[in-house]
Protein backbone atom coordinates (compact mmCIF):
# COMPACT_ATOMS: atom_id res chain seq x y z
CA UNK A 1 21.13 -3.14 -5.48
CA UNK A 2 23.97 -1.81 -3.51
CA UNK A 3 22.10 -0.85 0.21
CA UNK A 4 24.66 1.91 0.88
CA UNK A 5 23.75 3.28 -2.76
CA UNK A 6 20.97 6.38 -1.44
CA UNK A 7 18.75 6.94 -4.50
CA UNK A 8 15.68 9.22 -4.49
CA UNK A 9 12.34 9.11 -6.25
CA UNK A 10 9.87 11.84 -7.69
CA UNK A 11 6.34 11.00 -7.89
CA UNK A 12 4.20 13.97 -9.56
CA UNK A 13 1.05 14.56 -11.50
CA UNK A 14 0.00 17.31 -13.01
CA UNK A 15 -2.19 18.83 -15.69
CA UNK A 16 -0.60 17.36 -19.38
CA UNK A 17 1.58 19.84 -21.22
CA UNK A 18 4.43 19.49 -23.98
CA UNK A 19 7.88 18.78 -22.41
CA UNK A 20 7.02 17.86 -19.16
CA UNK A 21 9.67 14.69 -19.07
CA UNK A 22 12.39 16.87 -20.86
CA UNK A 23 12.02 19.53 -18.38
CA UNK A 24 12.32 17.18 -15.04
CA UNK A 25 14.53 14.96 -16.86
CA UNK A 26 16.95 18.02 -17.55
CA UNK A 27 16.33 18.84 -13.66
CA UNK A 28 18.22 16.04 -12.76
CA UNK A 29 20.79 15.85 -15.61
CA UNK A 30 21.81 19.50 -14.71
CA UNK A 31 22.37 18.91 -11.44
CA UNK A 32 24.74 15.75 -11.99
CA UNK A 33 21.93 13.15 -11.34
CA UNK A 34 22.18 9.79 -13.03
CA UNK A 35 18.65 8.22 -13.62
CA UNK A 36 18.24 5.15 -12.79
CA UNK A 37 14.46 4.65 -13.75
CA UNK A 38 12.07 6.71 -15.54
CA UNK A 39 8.56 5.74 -16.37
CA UNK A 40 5.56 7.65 -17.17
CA UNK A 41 1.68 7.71 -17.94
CA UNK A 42 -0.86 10.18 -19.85
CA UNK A 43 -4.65 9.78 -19.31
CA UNK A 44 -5.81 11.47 -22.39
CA UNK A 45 -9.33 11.27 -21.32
CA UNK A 46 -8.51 13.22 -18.36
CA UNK A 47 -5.43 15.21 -19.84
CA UNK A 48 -3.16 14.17 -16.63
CA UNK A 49 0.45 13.06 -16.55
CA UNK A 50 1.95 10.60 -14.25
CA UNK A 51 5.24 10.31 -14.03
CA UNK A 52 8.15 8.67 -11.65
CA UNK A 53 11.69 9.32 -11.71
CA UNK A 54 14.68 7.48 -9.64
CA UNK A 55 18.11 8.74 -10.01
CA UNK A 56 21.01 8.03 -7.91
CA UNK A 57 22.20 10.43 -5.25
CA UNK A 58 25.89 10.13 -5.44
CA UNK A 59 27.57 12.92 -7.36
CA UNK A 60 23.94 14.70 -7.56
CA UNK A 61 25.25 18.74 -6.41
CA UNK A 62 22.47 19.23 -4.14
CA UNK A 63 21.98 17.44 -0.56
CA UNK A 64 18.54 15.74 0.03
CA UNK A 65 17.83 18.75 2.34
CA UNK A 66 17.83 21.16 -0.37
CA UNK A 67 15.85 19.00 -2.71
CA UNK A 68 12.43 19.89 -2.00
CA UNK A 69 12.81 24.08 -2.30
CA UNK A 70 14.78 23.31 -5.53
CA UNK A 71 11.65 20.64 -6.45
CA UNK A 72 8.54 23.32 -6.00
CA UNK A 73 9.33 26.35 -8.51
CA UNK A 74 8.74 23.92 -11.30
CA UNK A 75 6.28 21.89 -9.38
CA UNK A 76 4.24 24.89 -8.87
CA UNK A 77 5.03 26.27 -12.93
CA UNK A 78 2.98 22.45 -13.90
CA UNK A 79 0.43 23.00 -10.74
CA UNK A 80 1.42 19.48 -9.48
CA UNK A 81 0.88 17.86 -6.49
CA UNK A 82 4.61 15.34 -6.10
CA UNK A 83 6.22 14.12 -2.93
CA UNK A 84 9.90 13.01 -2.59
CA UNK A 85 11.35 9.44 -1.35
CA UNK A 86 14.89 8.23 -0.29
CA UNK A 87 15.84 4.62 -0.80
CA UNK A 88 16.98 4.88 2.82
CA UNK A 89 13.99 5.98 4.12
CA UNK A 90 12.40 2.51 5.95
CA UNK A 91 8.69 2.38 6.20
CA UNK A 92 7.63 1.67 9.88
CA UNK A 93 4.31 -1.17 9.26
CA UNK A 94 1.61 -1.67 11.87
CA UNK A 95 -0.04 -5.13 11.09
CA UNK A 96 -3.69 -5.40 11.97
CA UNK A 97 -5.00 -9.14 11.97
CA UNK A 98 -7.58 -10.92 13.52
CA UNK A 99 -7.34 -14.65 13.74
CA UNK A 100 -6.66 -16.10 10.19
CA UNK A 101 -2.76 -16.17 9.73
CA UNK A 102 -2.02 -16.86 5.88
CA UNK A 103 -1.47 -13.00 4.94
CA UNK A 104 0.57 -12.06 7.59
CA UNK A 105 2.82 -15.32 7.39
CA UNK A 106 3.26 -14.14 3.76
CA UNK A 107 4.49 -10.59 5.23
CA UNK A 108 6.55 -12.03 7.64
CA UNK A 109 8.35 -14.21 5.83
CA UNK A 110 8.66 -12.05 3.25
CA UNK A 111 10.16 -9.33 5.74
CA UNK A 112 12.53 -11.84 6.94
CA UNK A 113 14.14 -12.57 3.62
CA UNK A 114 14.60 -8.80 2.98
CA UNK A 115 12.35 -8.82 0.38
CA UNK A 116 10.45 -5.69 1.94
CA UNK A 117 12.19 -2.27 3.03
CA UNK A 118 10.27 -2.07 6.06
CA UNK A 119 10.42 -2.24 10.19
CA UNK A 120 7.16 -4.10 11.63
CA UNK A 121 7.15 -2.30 15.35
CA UNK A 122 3.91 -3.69 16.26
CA UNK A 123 1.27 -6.30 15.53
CA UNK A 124 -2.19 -5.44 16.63
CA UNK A 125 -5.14 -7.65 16.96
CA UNK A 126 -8.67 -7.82 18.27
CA UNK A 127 -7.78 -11.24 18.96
CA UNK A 128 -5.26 -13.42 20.97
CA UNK A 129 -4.86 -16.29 18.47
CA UNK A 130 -2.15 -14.72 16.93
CA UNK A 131 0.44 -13.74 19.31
CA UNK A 132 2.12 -16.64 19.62
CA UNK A 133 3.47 -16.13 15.87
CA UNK A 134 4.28 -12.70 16.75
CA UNK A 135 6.36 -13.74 19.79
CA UNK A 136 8.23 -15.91 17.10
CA UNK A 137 8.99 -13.11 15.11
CA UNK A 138 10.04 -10.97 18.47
CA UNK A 139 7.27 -8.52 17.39
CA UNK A 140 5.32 -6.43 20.00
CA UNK A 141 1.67 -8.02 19.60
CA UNK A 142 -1.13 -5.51 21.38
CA UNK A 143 -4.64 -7.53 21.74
CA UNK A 144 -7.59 -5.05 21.56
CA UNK A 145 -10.92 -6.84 21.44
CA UNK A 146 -13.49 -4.99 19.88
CA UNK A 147 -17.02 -4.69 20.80
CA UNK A 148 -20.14 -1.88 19.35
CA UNK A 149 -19.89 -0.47 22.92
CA UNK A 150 -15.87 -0.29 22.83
CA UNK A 151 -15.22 0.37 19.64
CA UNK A 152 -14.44 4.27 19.75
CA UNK A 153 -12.34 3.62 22.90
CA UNK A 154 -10.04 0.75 21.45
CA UNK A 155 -9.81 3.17 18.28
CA UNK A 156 -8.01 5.49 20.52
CA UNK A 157 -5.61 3.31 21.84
CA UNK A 158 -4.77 1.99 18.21
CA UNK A 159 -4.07 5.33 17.20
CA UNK A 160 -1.78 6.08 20.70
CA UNK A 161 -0.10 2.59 19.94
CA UNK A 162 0.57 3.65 16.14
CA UNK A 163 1.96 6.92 17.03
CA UNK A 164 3.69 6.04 20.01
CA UNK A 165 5.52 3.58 17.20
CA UNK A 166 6.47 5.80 14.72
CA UNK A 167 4.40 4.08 12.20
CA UNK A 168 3.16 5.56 8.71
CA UNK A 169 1.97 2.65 6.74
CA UNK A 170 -1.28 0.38 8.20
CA UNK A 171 -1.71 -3.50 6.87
CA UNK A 172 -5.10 -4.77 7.41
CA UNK A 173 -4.32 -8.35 6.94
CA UNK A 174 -6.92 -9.73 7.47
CA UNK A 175 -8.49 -7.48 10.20
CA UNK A 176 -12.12 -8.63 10.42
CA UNK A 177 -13.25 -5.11 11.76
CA UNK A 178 -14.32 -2.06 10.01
CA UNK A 179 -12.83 1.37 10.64
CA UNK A 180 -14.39 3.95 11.69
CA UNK A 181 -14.37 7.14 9.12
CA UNK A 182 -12.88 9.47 11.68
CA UNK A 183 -9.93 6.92 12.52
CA UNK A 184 -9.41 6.52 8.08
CA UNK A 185 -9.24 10.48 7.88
CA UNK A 186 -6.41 10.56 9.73
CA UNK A 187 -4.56 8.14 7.57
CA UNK A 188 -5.57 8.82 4.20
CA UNK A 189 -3.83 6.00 1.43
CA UNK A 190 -1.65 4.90 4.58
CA UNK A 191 -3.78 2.25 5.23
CA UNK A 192 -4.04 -1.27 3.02
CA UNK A 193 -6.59 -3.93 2.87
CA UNK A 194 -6.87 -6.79 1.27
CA UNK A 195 -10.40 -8.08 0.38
CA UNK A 196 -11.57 -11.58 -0.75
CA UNK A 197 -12.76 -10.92 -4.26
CA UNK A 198 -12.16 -9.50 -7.22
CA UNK A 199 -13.43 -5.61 -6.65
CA UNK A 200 -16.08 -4.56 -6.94
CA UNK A 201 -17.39 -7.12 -7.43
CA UNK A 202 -18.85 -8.98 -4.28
CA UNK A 203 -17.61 -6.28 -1.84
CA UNK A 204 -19.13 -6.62 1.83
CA UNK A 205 -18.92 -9.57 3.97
CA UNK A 206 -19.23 -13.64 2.95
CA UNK A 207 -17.72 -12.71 -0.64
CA UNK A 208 -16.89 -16.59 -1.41
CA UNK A 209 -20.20 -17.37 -0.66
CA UNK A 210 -21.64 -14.71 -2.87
CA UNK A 211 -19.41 -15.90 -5.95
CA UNK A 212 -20.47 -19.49 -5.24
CA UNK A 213 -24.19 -18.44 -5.21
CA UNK A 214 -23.67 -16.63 -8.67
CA UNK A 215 -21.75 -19.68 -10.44
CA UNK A 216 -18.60 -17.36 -11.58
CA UNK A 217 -16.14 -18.97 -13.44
CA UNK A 218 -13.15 -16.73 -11.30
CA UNK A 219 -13.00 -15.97 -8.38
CA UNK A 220 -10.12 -12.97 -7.27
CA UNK A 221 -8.41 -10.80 -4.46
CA UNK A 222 -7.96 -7.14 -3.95
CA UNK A 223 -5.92 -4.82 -2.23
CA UNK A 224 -6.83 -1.32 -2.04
CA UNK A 225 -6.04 1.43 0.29
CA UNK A 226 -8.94 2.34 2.55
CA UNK A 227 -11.62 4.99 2.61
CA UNK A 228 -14.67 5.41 4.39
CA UNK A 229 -16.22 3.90 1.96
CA UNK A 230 -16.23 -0.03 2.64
CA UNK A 231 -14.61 -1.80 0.08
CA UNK A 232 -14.67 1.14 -2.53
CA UNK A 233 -11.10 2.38 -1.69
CA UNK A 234 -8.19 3.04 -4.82
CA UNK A 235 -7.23 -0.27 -6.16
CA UNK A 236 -3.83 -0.89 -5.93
CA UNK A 237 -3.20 -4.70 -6.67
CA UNK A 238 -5.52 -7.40 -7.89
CA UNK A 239 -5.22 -11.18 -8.66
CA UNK A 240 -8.05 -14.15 -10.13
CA UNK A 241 -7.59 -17.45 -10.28
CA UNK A 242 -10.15 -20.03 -12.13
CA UNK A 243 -12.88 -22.36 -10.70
CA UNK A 244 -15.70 -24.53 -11.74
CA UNK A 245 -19.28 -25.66 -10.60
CA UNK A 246 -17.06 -28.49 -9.29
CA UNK A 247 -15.62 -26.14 -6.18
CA UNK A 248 -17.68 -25.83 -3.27
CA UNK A 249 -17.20 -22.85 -1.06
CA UNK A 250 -14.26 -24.22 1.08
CA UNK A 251 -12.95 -24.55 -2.04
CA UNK A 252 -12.93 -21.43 -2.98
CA UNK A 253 -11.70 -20.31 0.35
CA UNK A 254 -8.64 -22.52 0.33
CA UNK A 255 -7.87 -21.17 -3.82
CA UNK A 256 -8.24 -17.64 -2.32
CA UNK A 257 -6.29 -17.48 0.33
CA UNK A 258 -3.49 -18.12 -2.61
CA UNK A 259 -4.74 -15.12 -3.69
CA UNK A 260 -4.93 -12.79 -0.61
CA UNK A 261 -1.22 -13.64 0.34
CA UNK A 262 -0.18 -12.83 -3.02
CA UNK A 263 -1.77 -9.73 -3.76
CA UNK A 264 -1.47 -7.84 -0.60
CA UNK A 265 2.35 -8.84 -0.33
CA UNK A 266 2.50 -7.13 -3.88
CA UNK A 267 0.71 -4.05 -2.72
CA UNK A 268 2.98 -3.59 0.51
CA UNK A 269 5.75 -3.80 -1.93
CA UNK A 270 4.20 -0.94 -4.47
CA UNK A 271 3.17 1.18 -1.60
CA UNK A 272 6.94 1.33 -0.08
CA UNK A 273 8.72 1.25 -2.85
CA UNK A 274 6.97 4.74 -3.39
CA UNK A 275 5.76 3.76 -7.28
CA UNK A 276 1.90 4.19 -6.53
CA UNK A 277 -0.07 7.61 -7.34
CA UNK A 278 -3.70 8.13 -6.45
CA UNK A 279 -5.75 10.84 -8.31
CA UNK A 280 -9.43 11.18 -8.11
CA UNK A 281 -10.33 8.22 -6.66
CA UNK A 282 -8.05 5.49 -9.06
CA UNK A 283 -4.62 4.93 -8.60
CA UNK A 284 -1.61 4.93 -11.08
CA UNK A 285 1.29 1.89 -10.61
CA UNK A 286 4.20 2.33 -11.83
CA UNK A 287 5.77 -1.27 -11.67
């Protein structure tokens, strides 16, 4: 896609109604948009529509300023809750680690082919281990050990760092600590995890362990924004591969970090690219 080419996206759900796509698709046609990408989603059970729409911003008669007040008569006549993306619009990442590498090594090299439409300001860890591959990528690494006693201290400097740095989006990758529920409010489906199995299944810590203890047959990986709840956040990517009594636990360590890399490079991807909705707890992905 042409980088100069500024295209914006409409994510919206709303109570299900005839003629909801006609309507917003005749918002944009009468207003010289061209759409680009259009793809939409009815839970009948719950009579909700999903919906999100990409049309390109050249020729479109108003500017991007004016977009929103034009956006929230009709939003309001469906009683949806929407936002509004630009393709320009780069999301700033914070990566969290602790001392296993394999799913930020996926991000960074990812990020350095251009495969991601993102700036990385900072890496933070409660570790050292890591900054040396930091350094390599010229990224800002900030080592915060964490302890019980200075837990809700170092919380406060994360969030000073992560302001300081413009960020909006939070990668847990592989951050071996659990955030406090105060620190999560402020950043509600801004921060992603991934977790070693295939939710909910064996949620907690030790999850290879538990799957080798129950003999499954596949094992999996999960990425999920994150709530208070531990492990119980909206699902956003997810990933299994197969095993036997044959694999021991290291096995199943070294088949699912395959896994983690995988699936939380995929949900970084979703979350920018602005084609995830969550709604009551779930999460819609349009991909």
């Amino acid at each position: 896609m042409d980088e100069a080419r500024q295209i914006a996206v409409l994510l919206l759900t709303c109570p299900d109604r005839k003629g909801l796509v006609s309507r917003l698709s005749h918002f944009v046609y009468e207003r010289e948009g061209n759409i680009l990408d259009l793809d939409e989603h009815v839970d009948a059970e719950a009579g909700r529509f999903f919906i999100r729409v990409a049309w390109d911003m050249d020729g479109f008669t108003l500017g991007r300023d004016k977009l929103t007040a034009a956006i929230t008569p009709l939003a309001d006549e469906f009683q949806a809750s929407w936002s509004i993306h630009f393709s320009d619009e780069v999301a700033r990442v914070a990566l969290l680690v602790s001392r296993q590498d394999h799913c930020l090594q996926e991000i960074l090299w990812r990020h350095q082919l251009g495969e991601f439409a993102i700036d990385i300001p900072l890496i933070v860890s409660n570790h050292e281990d890591l900054a040396p591959l930091a350094a390599q990528h010229s990224i800002p690494f900030h080592h915060l050990p964490v302890t019980a006693q200075t837990k809700p201290a170092q919380e406060a400097k994360l969030q000073d760092l992560l302001v300081n740095a413009r960020v909006d989006t939070v990668v847990l990758a592989r951050y071996m600590q659990i955030l406090s529920a105060a620190f999560v409010a402020g950043w509600q489906n801004r921060i992603i995890n991934i977790h070693h199995s295939f939710l909910p299944a064996f949620a907690g810590s030790d999850p290879y362990r538990q799957a080798f203890q129950r003999g499954v047959k596949v094992i999996g990986a999960t990425s999920h924004y994150v709530t208070a709840d531990l492990d119980e956040g909206p699902i956003i990517e997810q990933e299994i591969t197969r095993i036997s009594h044959r694999d021991s636990v290291p096995d199943l360590k070294r088949k699912g970090r395959d896994l983690e890399r995988l699936v939380l490079a995929r949900a970084l991807r979703l979350h920018t690219e602005s084609r995830v909705i969550v709604c009551n707890g779930k999460t819609i992905v349009f991909d």
